[in-house]
Protein backbone atom coordinates (compact mmCIF):
# COMPACT_ATOMS: atom_id res chain seq x y z
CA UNK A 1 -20.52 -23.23 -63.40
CA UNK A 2 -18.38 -24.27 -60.59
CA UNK A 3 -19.18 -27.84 -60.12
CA UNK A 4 -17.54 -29.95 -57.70
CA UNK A 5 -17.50 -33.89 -57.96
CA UNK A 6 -16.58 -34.05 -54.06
CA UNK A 7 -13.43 -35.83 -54.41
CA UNK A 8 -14.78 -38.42 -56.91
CA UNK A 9 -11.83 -39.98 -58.37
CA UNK A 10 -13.81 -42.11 -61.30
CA UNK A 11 -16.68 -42.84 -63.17
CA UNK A 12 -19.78 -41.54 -61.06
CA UNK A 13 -22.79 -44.26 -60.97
CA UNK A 14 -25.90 -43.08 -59.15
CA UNK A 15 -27.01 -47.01 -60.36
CA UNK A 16 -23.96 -48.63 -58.13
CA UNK A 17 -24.98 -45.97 -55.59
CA UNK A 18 -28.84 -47.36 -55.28
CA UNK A 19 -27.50 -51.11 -55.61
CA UNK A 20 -25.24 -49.69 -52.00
CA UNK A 21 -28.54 -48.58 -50.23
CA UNK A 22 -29.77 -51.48 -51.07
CA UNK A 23 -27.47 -53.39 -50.10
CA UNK A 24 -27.36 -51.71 -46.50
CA UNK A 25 -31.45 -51.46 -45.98
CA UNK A 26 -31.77 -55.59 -46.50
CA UNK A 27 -28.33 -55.66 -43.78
CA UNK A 28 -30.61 -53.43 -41.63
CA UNK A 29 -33.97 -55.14 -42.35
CA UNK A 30 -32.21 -58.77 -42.01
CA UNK A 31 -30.95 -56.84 -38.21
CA UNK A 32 -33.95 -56.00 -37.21
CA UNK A 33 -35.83 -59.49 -37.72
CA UNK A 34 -32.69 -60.92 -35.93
CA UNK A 35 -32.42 -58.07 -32.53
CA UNK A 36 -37.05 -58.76 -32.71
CA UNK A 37 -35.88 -62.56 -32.38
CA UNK A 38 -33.20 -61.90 -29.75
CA UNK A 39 -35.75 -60.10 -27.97
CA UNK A 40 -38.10 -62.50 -27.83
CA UNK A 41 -35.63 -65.11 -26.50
CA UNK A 42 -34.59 -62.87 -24.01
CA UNK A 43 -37.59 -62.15 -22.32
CA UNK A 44 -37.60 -65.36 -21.63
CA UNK A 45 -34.82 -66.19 -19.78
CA UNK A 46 -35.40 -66.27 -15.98
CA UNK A 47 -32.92 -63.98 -14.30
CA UNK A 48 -34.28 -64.97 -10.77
CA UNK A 49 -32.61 -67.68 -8.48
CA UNK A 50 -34.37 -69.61 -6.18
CA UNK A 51 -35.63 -68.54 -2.98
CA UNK A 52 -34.79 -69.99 0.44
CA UNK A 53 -37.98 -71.90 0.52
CA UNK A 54 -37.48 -73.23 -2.78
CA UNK A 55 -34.34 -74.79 -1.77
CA UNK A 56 -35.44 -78.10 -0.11
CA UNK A 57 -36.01 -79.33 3.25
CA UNK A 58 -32.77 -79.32 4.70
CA UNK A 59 -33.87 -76.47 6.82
CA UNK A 60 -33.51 -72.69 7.20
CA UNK A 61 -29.36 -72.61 7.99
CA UNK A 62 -29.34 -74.99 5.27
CA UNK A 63 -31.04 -72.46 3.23
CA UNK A 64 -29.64 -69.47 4.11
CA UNK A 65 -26.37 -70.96 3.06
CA UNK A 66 -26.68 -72.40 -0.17
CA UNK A 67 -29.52 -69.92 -1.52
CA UNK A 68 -27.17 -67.17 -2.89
CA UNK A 69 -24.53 -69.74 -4.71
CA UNK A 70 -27.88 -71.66 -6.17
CA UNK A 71 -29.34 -67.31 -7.25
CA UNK A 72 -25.41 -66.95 -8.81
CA UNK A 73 -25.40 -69.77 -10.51
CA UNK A 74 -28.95 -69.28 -11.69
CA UNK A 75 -27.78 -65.79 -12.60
CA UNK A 76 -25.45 -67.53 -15.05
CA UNK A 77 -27.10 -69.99 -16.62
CA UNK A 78 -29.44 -67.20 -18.06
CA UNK A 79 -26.66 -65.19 -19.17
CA UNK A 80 -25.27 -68.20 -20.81
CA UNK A 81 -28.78 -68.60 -22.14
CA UNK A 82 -28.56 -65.05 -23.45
CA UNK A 83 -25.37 -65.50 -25.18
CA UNK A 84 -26.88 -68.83 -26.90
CA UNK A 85 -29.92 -66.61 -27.88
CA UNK A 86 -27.35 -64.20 -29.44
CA UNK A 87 -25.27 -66.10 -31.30
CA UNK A 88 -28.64 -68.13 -32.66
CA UNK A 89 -29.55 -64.80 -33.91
CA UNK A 90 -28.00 -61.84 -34.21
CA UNK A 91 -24.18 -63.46 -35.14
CA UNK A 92 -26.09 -65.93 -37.11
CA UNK A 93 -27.20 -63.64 -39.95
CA UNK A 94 -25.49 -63.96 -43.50
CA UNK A 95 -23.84 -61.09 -43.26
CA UNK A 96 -22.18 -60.96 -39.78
CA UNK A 97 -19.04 -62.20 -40.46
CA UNK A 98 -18.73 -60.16 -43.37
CA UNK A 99 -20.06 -56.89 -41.69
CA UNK A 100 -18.65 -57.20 -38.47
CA UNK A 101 -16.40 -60.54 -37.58
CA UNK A 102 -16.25 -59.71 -33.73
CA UNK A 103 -16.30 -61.90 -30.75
CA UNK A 104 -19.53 -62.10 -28.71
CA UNK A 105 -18.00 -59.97 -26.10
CA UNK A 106 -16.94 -57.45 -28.88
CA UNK A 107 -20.56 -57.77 -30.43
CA UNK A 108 -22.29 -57.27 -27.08
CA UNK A 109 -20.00 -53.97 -26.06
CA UNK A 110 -20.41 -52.32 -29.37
CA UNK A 111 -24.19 -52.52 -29.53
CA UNK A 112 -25.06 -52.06 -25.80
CA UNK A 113 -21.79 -50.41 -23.92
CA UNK A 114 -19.02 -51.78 -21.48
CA UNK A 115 -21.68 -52.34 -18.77
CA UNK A 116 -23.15 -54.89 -20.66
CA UNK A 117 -20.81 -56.63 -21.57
CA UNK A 118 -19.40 -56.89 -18.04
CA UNK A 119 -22.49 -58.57 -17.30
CA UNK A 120 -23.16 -60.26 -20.03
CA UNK A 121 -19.95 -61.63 -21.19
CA UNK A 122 -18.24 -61.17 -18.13
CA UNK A 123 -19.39 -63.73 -16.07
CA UNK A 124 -21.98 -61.31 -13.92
CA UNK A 125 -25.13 -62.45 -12.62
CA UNK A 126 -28.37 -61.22 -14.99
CA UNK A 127 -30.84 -59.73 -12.50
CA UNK A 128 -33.97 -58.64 -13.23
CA UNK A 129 -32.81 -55.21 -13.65
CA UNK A 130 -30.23 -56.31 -16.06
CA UNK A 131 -32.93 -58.15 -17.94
CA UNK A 132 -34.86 -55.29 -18.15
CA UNK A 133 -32.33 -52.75 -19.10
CA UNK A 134 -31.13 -54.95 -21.86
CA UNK A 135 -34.48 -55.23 -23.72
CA UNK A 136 -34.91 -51.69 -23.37
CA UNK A 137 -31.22 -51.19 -25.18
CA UNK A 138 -32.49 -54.13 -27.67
CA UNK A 139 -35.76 -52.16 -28.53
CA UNK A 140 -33.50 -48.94 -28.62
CA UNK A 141 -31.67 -50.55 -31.75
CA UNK A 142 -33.94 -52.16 -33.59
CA UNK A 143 -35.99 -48.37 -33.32
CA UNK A 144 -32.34 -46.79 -34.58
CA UNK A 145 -32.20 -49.52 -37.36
CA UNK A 146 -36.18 -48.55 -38.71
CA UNK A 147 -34.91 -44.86 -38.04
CA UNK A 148 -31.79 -45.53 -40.64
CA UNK A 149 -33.78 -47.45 -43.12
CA UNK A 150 -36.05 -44.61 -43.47
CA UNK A 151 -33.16 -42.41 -44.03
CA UNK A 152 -31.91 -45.22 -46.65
CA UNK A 153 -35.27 -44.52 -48.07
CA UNK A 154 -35.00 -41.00 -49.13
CA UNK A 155 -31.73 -41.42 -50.14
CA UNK A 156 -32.18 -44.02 -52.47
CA UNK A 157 -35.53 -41.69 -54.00
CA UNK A 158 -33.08 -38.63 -54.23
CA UNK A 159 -31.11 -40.71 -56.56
CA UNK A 160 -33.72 -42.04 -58.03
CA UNK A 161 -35.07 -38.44 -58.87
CA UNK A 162 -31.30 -37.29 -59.87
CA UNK A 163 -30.35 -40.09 -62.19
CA UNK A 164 -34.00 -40.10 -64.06
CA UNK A 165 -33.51 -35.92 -64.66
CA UNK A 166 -29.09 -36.54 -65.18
CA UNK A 167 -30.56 -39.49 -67.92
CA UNK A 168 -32.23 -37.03 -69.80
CA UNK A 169 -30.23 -33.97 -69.71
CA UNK A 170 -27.56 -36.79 -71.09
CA UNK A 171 -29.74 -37.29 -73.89
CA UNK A 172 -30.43 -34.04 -74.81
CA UNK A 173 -26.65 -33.57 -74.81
CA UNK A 174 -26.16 -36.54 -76.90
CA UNK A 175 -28.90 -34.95 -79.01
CA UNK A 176 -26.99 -31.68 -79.51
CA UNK A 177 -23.82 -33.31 -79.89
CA UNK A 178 -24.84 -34.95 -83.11
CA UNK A 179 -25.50 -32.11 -84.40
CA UNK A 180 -23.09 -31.21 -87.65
CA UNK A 181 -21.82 -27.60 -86.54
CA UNK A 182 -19.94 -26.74 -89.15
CA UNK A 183 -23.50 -26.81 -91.08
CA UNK A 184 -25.14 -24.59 -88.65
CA UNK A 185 -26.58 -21.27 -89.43
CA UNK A 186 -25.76 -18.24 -87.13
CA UNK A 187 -28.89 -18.35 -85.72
CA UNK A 188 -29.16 -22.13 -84.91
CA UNK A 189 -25.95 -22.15 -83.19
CA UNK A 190 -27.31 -19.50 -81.09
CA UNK A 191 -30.81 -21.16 -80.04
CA UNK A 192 -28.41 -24.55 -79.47
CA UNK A 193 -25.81 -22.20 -76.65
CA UNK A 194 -29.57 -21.26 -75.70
CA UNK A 195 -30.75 -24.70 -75.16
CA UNK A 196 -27.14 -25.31 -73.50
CA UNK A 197 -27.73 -22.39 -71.05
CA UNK A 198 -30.82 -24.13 -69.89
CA UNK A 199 -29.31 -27.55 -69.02
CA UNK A 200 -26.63 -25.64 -67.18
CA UNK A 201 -29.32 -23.80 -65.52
CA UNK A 202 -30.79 -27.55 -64.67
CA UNK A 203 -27.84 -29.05 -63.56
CA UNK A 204 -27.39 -25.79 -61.30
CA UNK A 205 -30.50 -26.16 -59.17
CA UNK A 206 -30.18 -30.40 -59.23
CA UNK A 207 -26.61 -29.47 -57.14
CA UNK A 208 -28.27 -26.90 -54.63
CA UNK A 209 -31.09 -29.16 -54.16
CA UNK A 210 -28.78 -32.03 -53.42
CA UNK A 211 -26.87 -30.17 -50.96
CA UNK A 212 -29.80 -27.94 -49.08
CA UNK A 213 -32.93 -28.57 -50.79
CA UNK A 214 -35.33 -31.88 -51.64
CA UNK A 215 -32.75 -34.51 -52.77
CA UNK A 216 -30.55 -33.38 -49.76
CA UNK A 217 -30.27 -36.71 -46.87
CA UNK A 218 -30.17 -36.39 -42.97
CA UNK A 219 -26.80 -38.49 -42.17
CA UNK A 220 -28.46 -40.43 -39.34
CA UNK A 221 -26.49 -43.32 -38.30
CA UNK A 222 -26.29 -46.64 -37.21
CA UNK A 223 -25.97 -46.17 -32.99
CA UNK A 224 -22.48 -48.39 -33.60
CA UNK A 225 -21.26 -46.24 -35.71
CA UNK A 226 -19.25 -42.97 -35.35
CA UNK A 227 -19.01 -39.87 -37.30
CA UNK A 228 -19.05 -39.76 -40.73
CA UNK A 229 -21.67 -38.42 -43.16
CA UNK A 230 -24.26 -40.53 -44.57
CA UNK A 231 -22.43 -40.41 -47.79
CA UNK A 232 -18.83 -41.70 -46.37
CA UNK A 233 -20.81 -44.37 -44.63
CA UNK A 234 -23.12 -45.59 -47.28
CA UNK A 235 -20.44 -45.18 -50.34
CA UNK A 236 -16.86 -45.58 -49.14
CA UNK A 237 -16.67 -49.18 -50.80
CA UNK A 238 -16.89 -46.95 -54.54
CA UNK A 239 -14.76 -44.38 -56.14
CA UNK A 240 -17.50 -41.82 -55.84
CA UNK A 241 -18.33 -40.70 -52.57
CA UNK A 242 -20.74 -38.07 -53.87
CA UNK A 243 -22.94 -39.86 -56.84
CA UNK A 244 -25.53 -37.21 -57.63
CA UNK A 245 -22.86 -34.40 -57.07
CA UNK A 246 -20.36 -36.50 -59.69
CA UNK A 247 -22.73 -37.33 -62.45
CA UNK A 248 -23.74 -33.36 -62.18
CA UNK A 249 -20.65 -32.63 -62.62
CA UNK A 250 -19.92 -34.76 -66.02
CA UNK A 251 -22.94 -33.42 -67.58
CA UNK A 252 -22.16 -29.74 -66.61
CA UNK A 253 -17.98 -30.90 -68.40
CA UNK A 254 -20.39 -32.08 -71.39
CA UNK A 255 -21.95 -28.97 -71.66
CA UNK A 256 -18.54 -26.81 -71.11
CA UNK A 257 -17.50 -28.73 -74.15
CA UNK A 258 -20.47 -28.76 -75.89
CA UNK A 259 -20.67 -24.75 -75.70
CA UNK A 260 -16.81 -24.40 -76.67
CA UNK A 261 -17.74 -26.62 -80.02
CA UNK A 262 -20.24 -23.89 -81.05
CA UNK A 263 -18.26 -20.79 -79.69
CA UNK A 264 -15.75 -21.30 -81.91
CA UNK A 265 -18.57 -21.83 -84.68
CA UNK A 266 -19.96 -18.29 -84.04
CA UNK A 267 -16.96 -16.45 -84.01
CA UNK A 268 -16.46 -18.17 -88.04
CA UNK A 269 -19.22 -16.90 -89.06
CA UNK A 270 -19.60 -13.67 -91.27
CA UNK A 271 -21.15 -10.37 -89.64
CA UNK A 272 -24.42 -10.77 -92.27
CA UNK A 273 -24.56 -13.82 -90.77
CA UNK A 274 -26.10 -11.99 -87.40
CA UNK A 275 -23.04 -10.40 -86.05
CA UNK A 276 -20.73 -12.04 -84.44
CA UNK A 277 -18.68 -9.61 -83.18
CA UNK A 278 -21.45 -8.79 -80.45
CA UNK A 279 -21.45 -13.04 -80.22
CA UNK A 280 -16.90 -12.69 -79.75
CA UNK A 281 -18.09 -10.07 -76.54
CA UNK A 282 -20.06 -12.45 -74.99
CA UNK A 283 -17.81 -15.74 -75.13
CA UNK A 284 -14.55 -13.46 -73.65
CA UNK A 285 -17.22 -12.31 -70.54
CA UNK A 286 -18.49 -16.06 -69.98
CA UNK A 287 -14.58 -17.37 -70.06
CA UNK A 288 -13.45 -14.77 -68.15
């Protein structure tokens, strides 16, 4: 059985792999809360400035004149008012310094583009249209955040499926393993490379499932993030970027073992013992 860890350079843990989507669906559910609140504060904020007739009574030339500055500075003050509501929520989550460390202006141009962040964080004036754009782009990510922690969702029951039916085939080997050999009759040896066959067979079908089938993930992505599969991004902190596809791959080594062990049991024992010269046939076709 060619198995393939995936790179996996230690000890695979579909456990630490659950504790990692985890970890990222409370950052995501912790984001949401925090881009609802923004939204809230935004809305708001009055982008409008005054109008002429709002101005005073100093008369119409009077009015004409100092209308704009008084609609720039208005402008503003709400985006200052924006970047307040920002950094009261979004940057003030546990985790943003940890998960991100940018700037406001960083922040702002990673979640909603250069154009905002012009605007925003750029001194520009936040019009109505800007206003309305942004909670648009707000709603936009909190949808792609509920889209991702769905996606976190499978994953984390795909592992959940793999490590209960990994668990057991690992007890079954365990099982097996105690068993004394040596001791073994002809036959038992056989129904044991049998029972070996079928785990193989088990681990087989847990791989192609994982990779096409019912315990295979959609890599959807944060919107801030690029490329990558859903694996890289959710398990790049541990030595195991593949979990299911590593601990598949230590139980199918256990069972290579495993199967040696008794090979070279059958090929000891007598022909009245149930022939193993027909058994010797079979072991040089599965090596080679």
């Amino acid at each position: 059985m060619g198995y393939s860890a995936g790179g996996a350079k230690g000890v695979g843990s579909i456990d630490q792999a659950i504790q990692c989507v985890e970890r990222e669906d409370d950052v995501l559910a912790t984001e949401v809360s925090a881009f609802k609140r923004f939204r809230t504060l935004v809305s708001r904020v009055d982008p409008e400035g005054p109008s002429p007739r709002q101005v005073g009574n100093a008369g119409p030339a009077f009015a004409r004149a100092t209308a704009p500055d008084q609609a720039r500075d208005c402008g503003q003050s709400a985006c200052s008012d924006v970047r307040k509501a920002y950094r009261q929520t979004v940057m003030a989550t546990d985790h943003y310094e940890a998960e991100y460390g940018e700037t406001y202006a960083e922040s702002i141009e990673a979640e909603f583009g250069a154009t905002f962040a012009a605007v925003l964080a750029g001194g520009g004036r936040f019009s109505a249209d800007v206003k309305s754009q942004l909670i648009t782009a707000i709603t936009r990510g909190i949808e792609d955040r509920r889209a991702t922690r769905s996606t976190l969702q499978r994953e984390r029951t795909a592992l959940e499926r793999a490590g209960t039916t990994l668990s057991a085939l690992r007890d079954d080997l365990a099982a097996i393993g105690s068993r004394p050999f040596v001791e073994c009759q002809y036959t038992e040896l056989r129904a044991v490379r049998e029972d070996l066959q079928a785990i193989e067979r088990q681990c087989e079908r847990l791989v192609t499932e994982r990779q096409t089938g019912d315990f295979h993930t959609a890599a959807i992505l944060l919107s801030r993030e690029s490329g990558g599969s859903l694996s890289q991004f959710l398990y790049d902190s541990l030595e195991v970027t593949y979990p299911i596809l590593h601990d598949a791959a230590s139980v199918g080594n256990r069972v290579a073992d495993l199967r040696r062990r008794i090979d070279e049991q059958l090929a000891r024992r007598p022909a009245s013992a149930g022939g193993p010269g027909s058994h010797k046939t079979e072991v040089a076709e599965h090596l080679y």
